[in-house]
PDB file of N, CA and C in Angstrom:
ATOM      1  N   UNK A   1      16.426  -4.265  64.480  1.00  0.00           N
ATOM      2  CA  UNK A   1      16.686  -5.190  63.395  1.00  0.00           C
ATOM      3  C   UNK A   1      15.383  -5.906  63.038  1.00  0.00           C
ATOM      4  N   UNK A   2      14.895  -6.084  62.157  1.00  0.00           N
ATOM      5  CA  UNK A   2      14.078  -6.885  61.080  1.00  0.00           C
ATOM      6  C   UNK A   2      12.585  -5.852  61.182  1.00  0.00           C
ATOM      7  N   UNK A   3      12.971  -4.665  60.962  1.00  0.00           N
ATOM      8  CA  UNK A   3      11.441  -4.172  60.969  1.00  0.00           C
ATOM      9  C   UNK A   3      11.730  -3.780  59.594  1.00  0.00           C
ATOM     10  N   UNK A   4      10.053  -3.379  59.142  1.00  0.00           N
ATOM     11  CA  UNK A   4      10.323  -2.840  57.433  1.00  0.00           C
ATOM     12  C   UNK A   4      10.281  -1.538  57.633  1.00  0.00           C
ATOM     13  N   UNK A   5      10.288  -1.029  55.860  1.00  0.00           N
ATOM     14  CA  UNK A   5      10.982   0.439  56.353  1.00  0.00           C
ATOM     15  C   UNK A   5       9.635   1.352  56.763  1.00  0.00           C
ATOM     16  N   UNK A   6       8.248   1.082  56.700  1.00  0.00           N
ATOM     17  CA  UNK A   6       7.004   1.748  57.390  1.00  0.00           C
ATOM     18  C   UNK A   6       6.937   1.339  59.027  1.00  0.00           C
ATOM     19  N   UNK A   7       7.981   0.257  59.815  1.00  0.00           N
ATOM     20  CA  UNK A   7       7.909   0.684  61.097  1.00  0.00           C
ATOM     21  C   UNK A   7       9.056   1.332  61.517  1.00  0.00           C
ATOM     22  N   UNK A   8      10.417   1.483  60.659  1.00  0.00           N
ATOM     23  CA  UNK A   8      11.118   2.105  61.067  1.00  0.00           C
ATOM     24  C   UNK A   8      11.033   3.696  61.101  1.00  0.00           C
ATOM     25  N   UNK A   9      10.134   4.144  60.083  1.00  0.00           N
ATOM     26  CA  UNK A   9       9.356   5.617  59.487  1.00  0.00           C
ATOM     27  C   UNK A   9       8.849   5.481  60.942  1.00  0.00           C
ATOM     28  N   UNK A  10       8.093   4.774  61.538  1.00  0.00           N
ATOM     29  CA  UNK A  10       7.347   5.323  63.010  1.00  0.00           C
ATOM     30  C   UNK A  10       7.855   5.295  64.086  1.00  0.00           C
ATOM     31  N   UNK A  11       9.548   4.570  63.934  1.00  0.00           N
ATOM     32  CA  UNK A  11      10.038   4.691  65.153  1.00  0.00           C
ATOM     33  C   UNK A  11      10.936   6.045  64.995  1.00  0.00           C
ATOM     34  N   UNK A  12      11.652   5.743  63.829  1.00  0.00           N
ATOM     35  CA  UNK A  12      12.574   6.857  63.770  1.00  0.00           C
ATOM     36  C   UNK A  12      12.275   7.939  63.511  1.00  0.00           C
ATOM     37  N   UNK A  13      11.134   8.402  62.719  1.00  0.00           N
ATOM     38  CA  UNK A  13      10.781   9.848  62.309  1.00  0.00           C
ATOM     39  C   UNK A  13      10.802  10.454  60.975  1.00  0.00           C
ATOM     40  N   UNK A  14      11.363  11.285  60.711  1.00  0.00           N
ATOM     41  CA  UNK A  14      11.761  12.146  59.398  1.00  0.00           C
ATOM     42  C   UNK A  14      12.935  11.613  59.158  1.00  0.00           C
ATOM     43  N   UNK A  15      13.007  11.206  58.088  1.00  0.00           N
ATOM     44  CA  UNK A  15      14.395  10.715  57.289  1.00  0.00           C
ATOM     45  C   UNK A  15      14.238  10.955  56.028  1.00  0.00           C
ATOM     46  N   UNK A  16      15.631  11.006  55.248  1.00  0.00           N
ATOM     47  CA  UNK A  16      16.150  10.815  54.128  1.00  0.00           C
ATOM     48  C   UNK A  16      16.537   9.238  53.516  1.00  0.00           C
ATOM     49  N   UNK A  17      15.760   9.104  52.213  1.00  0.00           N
ATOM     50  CA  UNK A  17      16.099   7.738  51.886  1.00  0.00           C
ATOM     51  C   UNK A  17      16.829   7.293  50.373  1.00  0.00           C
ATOM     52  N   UNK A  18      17.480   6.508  49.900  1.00  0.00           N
ATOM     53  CA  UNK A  18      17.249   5.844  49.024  1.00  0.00           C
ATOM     54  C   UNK A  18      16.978   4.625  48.824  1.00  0.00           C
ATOM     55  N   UNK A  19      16.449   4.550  47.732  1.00  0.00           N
ATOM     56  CA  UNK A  19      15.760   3.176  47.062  1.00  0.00           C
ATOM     57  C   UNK A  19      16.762   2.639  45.524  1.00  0.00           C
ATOM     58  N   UNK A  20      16.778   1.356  45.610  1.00  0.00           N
ATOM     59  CA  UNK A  20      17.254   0.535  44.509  1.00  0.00           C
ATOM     60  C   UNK A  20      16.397  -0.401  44.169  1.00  0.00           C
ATOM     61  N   UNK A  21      15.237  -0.396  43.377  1.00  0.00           N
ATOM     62  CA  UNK A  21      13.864  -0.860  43.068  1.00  0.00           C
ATOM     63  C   UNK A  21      14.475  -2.583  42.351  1.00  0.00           C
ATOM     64  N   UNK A  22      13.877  -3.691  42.808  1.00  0.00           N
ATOM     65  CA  UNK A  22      14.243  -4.928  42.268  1.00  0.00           C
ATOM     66  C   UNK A  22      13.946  -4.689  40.645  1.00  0.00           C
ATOM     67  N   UNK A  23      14.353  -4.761  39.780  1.00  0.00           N
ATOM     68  CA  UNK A  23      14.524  -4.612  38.821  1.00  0.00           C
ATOM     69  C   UNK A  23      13.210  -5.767  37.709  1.00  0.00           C
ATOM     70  N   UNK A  24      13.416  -7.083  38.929  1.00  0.00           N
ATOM     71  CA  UNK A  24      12.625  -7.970  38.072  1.00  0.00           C
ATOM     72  C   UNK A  24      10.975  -7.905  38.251  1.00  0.00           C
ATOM     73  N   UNK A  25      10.791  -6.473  39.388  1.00  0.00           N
ATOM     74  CA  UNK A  25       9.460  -6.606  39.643  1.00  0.00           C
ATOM     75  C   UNK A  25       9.215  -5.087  39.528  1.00  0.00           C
ATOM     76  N   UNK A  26      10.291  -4.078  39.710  1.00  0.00           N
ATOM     77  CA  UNK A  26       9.609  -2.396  39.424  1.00  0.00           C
ATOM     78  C   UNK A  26      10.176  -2.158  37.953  1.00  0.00           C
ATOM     79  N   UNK A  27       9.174  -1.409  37.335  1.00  0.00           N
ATOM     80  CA  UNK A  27       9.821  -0.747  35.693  1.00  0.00           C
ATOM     81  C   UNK A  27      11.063   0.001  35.994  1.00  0.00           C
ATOM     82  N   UNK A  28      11.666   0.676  35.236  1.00  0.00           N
ATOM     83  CA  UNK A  28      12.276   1.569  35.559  1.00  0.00           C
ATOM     84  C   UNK A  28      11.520   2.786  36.028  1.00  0.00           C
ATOM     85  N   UNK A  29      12.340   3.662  36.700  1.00  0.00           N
ATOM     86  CA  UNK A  29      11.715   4.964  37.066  1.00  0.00           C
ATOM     87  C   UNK A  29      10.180   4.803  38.006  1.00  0.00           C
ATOM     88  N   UNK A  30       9.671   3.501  38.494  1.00  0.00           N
ATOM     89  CA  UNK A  30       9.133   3.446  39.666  1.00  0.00           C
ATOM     90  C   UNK A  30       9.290   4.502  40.684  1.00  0.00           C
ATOM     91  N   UNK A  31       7.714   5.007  41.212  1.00  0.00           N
ATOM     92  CA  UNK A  31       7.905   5.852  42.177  1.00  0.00           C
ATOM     93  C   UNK A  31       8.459   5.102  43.377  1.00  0.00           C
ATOM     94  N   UNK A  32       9.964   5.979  43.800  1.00  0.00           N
ATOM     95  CA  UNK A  32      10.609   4.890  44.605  1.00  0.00           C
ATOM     96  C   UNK A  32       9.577   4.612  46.495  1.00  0.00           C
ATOM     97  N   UNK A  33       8.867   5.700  46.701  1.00  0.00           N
ATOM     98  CA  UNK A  33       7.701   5.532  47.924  1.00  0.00           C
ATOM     99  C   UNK A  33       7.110   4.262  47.706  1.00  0.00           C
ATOM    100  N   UNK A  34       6.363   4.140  46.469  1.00  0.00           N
ATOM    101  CA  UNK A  34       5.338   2.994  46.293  1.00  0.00           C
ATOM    102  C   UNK A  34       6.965   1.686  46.270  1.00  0.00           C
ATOM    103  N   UNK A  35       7.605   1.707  45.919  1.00  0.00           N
ATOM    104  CA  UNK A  35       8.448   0.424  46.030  1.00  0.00           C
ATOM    105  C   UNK A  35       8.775   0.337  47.389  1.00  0.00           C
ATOM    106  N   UNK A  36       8.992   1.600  48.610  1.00  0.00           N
ATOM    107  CA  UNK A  36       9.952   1.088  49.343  1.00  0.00           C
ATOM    108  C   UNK A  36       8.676   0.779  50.692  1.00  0.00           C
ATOM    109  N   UNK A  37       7.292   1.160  50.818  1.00  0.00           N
ATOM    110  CA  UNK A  37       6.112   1.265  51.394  1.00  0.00           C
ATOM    111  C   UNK A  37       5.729  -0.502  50.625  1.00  0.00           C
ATOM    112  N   UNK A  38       6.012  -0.636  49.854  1.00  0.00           N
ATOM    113  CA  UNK A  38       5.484  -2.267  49.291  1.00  0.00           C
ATOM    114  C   UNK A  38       5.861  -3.392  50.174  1.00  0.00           C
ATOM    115  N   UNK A  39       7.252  -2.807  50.265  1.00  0.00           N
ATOM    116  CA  UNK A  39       7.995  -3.979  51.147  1.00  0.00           C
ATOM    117  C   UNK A  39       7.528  -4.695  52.512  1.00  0.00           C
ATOM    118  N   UNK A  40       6.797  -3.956  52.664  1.00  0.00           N
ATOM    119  CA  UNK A  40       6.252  -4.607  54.145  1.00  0.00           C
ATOM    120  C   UNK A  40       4.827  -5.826  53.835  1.00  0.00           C
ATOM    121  N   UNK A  41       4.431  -5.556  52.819  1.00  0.00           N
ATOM    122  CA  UNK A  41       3.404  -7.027  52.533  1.00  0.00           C
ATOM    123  C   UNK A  41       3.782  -7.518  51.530  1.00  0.00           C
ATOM    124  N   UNK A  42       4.983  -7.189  50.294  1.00  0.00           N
ATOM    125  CA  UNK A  42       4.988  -7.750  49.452  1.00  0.00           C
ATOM    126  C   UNK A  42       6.658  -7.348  49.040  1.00  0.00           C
ATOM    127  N   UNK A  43       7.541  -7.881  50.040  1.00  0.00           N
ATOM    128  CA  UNK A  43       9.069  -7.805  50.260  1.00  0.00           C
ATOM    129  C   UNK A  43      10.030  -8.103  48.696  1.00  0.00           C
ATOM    130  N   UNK A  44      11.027  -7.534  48.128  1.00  0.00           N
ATOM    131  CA  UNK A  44      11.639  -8.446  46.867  1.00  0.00           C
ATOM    132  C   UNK A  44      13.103  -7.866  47.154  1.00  0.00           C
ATOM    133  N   UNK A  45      13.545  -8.247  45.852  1.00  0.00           N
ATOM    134  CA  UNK A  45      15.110  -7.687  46.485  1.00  0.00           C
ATOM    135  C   UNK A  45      15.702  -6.411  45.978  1.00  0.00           C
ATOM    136  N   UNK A  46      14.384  -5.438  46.432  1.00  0.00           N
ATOM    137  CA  UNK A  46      14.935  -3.865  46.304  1.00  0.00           C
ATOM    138  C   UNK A  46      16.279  -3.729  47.422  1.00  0.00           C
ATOM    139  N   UNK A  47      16.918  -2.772  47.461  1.00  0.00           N
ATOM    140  CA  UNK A  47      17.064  -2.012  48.598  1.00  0.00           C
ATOM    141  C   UNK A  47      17.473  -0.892  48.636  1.00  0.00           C
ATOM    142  N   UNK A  48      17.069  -0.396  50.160  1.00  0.00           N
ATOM    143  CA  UNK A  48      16.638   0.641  50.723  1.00  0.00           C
ATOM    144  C   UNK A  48      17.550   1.087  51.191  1.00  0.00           C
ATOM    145  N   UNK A  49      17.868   2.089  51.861  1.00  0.00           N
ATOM    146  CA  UNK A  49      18.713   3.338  52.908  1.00  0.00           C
ATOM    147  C   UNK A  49      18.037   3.888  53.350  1.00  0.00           C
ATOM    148  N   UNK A  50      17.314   4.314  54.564  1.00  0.00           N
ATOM    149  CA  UNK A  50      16.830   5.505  55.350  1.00  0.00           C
ATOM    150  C   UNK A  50      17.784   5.876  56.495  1.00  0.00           C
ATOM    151  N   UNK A  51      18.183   7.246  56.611  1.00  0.00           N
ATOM    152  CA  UNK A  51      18.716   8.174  57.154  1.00  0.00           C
ATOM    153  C   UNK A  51      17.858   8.697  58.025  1.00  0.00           C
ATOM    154  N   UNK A  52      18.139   8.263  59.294  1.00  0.00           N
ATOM    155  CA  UNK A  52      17.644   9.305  60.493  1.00  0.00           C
ATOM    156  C   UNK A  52      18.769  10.403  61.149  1.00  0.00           C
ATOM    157  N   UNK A  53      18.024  11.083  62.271  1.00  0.00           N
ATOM    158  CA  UNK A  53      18.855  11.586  63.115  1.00  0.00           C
ATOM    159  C   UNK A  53      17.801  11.919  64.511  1.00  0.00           C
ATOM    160  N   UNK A  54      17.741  11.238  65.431  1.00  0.00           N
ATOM    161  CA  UNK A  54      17.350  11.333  67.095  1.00  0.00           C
ATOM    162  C   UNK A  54      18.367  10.933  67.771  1.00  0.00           C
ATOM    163  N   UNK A  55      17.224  10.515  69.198  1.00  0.00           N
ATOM    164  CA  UNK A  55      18.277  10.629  69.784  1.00  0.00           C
ATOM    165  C   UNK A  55      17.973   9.249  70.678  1.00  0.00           C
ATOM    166  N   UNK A  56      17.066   8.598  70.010  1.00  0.00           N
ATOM    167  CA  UNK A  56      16.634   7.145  70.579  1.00  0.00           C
ATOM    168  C   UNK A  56      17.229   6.421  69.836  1.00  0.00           C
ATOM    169  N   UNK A  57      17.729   5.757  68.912  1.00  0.00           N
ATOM    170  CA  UNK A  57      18.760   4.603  68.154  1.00  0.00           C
ATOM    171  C   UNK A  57      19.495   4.141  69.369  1.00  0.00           C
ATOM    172  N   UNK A  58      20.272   5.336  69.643  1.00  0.00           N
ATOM    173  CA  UNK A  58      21.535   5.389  70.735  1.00  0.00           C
ATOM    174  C   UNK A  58      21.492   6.362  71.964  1.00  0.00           C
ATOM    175  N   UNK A  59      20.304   5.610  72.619  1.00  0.00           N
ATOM    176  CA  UNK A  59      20.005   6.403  74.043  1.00  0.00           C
ATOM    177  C   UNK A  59      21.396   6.882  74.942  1.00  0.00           C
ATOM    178  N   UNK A  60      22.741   6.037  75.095  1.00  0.00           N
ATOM    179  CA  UNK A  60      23.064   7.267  75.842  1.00  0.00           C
ATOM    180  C   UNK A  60      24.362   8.075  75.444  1.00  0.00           C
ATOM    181  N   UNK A  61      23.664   8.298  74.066  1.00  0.00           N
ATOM    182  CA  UNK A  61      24.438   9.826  73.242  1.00  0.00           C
ATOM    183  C   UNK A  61      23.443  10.659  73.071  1.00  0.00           C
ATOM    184  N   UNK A  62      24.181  11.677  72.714  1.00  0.00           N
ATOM    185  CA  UNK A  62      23.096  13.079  72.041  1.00  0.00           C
ATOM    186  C   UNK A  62      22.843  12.252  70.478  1.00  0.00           C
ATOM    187  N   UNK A  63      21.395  13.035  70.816  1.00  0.00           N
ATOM    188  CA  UNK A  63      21.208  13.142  68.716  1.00  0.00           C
ATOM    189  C   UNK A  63      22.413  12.848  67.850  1.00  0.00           C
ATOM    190  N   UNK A  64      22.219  11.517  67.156  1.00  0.00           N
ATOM    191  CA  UNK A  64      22.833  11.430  66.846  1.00  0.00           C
ATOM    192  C   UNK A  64      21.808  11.100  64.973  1.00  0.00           C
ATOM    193  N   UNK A  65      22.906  11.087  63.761  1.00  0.00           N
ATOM    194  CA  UNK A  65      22.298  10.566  62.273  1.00  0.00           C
ATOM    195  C   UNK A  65      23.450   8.803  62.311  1.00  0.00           C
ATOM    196  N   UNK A  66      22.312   8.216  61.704  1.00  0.00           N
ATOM    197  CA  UNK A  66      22.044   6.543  61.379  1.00  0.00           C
ATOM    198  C   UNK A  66      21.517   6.442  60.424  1.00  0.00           C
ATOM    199  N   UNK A  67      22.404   5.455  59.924  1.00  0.00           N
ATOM    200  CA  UNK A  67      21.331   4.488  58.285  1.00  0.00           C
ATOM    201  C   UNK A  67      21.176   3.224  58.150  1.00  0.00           C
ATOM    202  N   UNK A  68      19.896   2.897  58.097  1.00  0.00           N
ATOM    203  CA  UNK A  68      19.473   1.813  58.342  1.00  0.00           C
ATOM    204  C   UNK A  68      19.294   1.098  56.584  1.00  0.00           C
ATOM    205  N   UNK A  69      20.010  -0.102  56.780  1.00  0.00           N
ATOM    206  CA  UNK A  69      19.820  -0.343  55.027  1.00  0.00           C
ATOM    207  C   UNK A  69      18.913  -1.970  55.590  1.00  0.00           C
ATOM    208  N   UNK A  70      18.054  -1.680  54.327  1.00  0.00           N
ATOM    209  CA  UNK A  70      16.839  -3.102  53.892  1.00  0.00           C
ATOM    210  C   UNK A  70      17.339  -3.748  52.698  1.00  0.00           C
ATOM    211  N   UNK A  71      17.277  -5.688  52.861  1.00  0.00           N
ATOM    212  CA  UNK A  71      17.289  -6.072  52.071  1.00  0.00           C
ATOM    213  C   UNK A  71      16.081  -7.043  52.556  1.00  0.00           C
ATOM    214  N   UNK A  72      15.216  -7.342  51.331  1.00  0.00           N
ATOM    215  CA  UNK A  72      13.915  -8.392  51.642  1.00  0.00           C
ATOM    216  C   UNK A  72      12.976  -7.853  52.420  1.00  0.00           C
ATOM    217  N   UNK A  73      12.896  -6.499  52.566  1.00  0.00           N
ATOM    218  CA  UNK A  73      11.812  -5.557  53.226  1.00  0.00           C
ATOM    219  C   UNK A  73      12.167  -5.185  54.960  1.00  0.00           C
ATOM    220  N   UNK A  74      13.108  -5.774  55.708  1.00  0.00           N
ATOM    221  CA  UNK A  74      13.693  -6.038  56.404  1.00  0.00           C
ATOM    222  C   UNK A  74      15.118  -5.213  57.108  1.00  0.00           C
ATOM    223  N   UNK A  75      15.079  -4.561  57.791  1.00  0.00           N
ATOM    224  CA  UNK A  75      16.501  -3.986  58.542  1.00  0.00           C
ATOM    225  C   UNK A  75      17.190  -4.943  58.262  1.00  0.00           C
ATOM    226  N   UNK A  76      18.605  -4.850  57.742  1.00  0.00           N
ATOM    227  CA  UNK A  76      19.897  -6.148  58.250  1.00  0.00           C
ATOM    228  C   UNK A  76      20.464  -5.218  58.820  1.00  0.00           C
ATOM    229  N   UNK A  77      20.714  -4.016  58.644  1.00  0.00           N
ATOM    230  CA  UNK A  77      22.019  -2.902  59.507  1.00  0.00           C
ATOM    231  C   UNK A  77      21.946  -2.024  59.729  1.00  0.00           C
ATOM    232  N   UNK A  78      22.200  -1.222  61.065  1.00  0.00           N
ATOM    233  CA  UNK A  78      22.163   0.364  61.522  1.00  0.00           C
ATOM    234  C   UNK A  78      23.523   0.116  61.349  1.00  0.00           C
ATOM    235  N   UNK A  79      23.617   1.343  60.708  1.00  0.00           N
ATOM    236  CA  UNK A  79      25.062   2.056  61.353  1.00  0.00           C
ATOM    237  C   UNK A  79      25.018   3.670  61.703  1.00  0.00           C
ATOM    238  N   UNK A  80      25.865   3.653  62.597  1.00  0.00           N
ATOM    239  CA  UNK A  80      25.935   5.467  62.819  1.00  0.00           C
ATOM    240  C   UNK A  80      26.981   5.998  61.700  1.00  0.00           C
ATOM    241  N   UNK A  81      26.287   7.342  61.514  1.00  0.00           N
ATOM    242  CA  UNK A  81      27.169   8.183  60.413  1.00  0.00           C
ATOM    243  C   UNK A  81      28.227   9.143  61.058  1.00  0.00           C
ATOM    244  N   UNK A  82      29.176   9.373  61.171  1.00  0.00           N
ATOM    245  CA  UNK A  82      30.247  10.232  61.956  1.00  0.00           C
ATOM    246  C   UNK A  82      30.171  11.130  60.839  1.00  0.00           C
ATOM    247  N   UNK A  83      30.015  12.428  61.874  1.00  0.00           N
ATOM    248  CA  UNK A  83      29.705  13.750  61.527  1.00  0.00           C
ATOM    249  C   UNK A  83      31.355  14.005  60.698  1.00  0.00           C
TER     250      UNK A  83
END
């Protein structure tokens, strides 16, 4: 909880993401990388979804997929995804 989404990229790995770009600070059609890589020095109220799947989130299961959603550049929630 409270990392942005460039330390969660180094804990978790390869993921799938989406982005919902703050509206009052990205144009439309913003490359959603450069909005969701911003957040960590210059946070707004985009938000994010990144989708993992390891097997460290939840050490004592197998590999498991999680989505971690950002508001304010910031983790507020993992949840696990049931297959």
């Amino acid at each position: 909880m409270g990392m942005t989404p460039f330390e969660a990229k180094l804990a978790g790995g390869a993921f799938a993401f989406k982005v919902v770009a703050d509206a009052a600070r990205w144009p439309t059609n913003s490359d959603p990388y450069k909005v969701m890589w911003a957040q960590s020095l210059l946070p707004d109220n985009s938000e994010i979804w990144m989708t993992f799947k390891n097997s460290t989130q939840f050490p004592d299961e197998p590999e498991c997929m999680f989505r971690v959603h950002f508001r304010r550049g910031k983790v507020i929630e993992i949840e696990k995804v049931r297959d």
